[in-house]
C-alpha atoms as a PDB file:
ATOM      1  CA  UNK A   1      86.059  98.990 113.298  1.00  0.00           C
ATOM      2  CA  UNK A   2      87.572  97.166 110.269  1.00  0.00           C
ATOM      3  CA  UNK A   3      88.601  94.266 112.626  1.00  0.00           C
ATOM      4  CA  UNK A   4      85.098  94.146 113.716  1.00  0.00           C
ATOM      5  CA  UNK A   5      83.423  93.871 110.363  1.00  0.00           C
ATOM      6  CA  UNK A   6      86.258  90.966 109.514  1.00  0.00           C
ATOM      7  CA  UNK A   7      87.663  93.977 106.777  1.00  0.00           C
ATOM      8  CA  UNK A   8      91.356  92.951 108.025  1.00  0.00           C
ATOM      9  CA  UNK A   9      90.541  89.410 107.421  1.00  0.00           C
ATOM     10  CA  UNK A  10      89.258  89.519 104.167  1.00  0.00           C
ATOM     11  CA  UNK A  11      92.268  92.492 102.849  1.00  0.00           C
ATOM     12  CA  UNK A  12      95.343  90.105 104.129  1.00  0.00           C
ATOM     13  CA  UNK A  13      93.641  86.831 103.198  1.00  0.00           C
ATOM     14  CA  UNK A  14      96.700  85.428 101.012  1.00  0.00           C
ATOM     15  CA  UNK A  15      95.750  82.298 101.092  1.00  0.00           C
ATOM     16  CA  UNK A  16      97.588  79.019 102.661  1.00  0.00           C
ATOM     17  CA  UNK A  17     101.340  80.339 102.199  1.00  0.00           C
ATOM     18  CA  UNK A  18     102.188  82.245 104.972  1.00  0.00           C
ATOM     19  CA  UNK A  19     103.346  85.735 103.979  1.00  0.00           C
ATOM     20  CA  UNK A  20     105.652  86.646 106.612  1.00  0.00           C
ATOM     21  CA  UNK A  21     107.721  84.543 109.737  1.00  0.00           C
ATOM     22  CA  UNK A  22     105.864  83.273 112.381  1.00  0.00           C
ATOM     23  CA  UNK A  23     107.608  85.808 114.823  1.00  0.00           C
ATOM     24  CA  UNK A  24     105.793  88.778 112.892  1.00  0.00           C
ATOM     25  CA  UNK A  25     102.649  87.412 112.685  1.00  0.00           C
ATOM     26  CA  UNK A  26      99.632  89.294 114.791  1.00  0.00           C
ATOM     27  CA  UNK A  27     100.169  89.303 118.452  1.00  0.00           C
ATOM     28  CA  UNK A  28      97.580  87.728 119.864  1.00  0.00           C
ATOM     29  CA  UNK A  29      97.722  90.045 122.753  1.00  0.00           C
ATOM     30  CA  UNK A  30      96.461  92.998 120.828  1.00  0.00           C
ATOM     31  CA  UNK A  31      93.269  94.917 121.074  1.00  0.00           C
ATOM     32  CA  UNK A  32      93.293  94.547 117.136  1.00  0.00           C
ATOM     33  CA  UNK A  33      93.478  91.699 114.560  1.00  0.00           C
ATOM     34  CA  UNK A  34      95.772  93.388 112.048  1.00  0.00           C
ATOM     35  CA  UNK A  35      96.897  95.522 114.090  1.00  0.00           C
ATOM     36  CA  UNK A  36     100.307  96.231 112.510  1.00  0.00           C
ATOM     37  CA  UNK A  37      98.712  96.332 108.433  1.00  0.00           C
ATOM     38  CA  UNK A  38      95.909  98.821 110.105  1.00  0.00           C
ATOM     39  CA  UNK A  39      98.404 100.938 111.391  1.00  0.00           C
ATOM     40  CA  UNK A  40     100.716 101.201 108.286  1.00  0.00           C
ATOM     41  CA  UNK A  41      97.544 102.096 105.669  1.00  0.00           C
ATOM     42  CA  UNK A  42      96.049 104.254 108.642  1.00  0.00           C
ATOM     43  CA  UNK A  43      99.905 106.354 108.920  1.00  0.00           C
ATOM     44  CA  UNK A  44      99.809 106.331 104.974  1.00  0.00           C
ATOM     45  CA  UNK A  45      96.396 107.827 104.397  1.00  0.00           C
ATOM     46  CA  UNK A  46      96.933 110.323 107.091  1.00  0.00           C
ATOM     47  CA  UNK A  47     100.285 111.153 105.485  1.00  0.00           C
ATOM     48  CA  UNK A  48      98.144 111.882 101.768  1.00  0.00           C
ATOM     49  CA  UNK A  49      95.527 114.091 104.280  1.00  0.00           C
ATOM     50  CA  UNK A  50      98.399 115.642 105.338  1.00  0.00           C
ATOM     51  CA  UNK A  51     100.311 116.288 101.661  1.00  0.00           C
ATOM     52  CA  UNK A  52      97.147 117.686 100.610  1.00  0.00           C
ATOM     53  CA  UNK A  53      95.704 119.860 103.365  1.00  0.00           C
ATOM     54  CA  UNK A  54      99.301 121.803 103.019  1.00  0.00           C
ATOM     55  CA  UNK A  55      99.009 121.772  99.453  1.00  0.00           C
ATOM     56  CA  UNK A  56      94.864 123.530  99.060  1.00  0.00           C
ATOM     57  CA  UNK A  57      96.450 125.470 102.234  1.00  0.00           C
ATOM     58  CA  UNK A  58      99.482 127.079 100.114  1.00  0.00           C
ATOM     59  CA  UNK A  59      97.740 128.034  97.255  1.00  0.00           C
ATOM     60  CA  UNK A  60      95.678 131.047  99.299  1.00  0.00           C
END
């Protein structure tokens, strides 16, 4: 949905230096621009829902 509403574009827009080798840019063969940045902040807020379900779950 971000990559839809041009979210991805705007979050990793770091102007005209490139930030990383041409070789780990975005595939262009992926469903999803930003693919790779979408996955690492989607795997670390999952991780916090995670930390904190099991946290409000152990204090019964």
């Amino acid at each position: 949905m971000g990559s839809c509403l041009g979210v991805w574009s705007w979050a990793w827009d770091v102007g005209e230096t490139p930030y990383a080798p041409p070789e780990l840019e975005d595939d262009p063969t992926l469903p999803i621009v930003g693919y790779y940045p979408a996955l690492m902040i989607c795997t670390a807020v999952m991780a916090w829902v995670w930390v904190v379900v099991a946290w409000v779950g152990g204090m019964e």
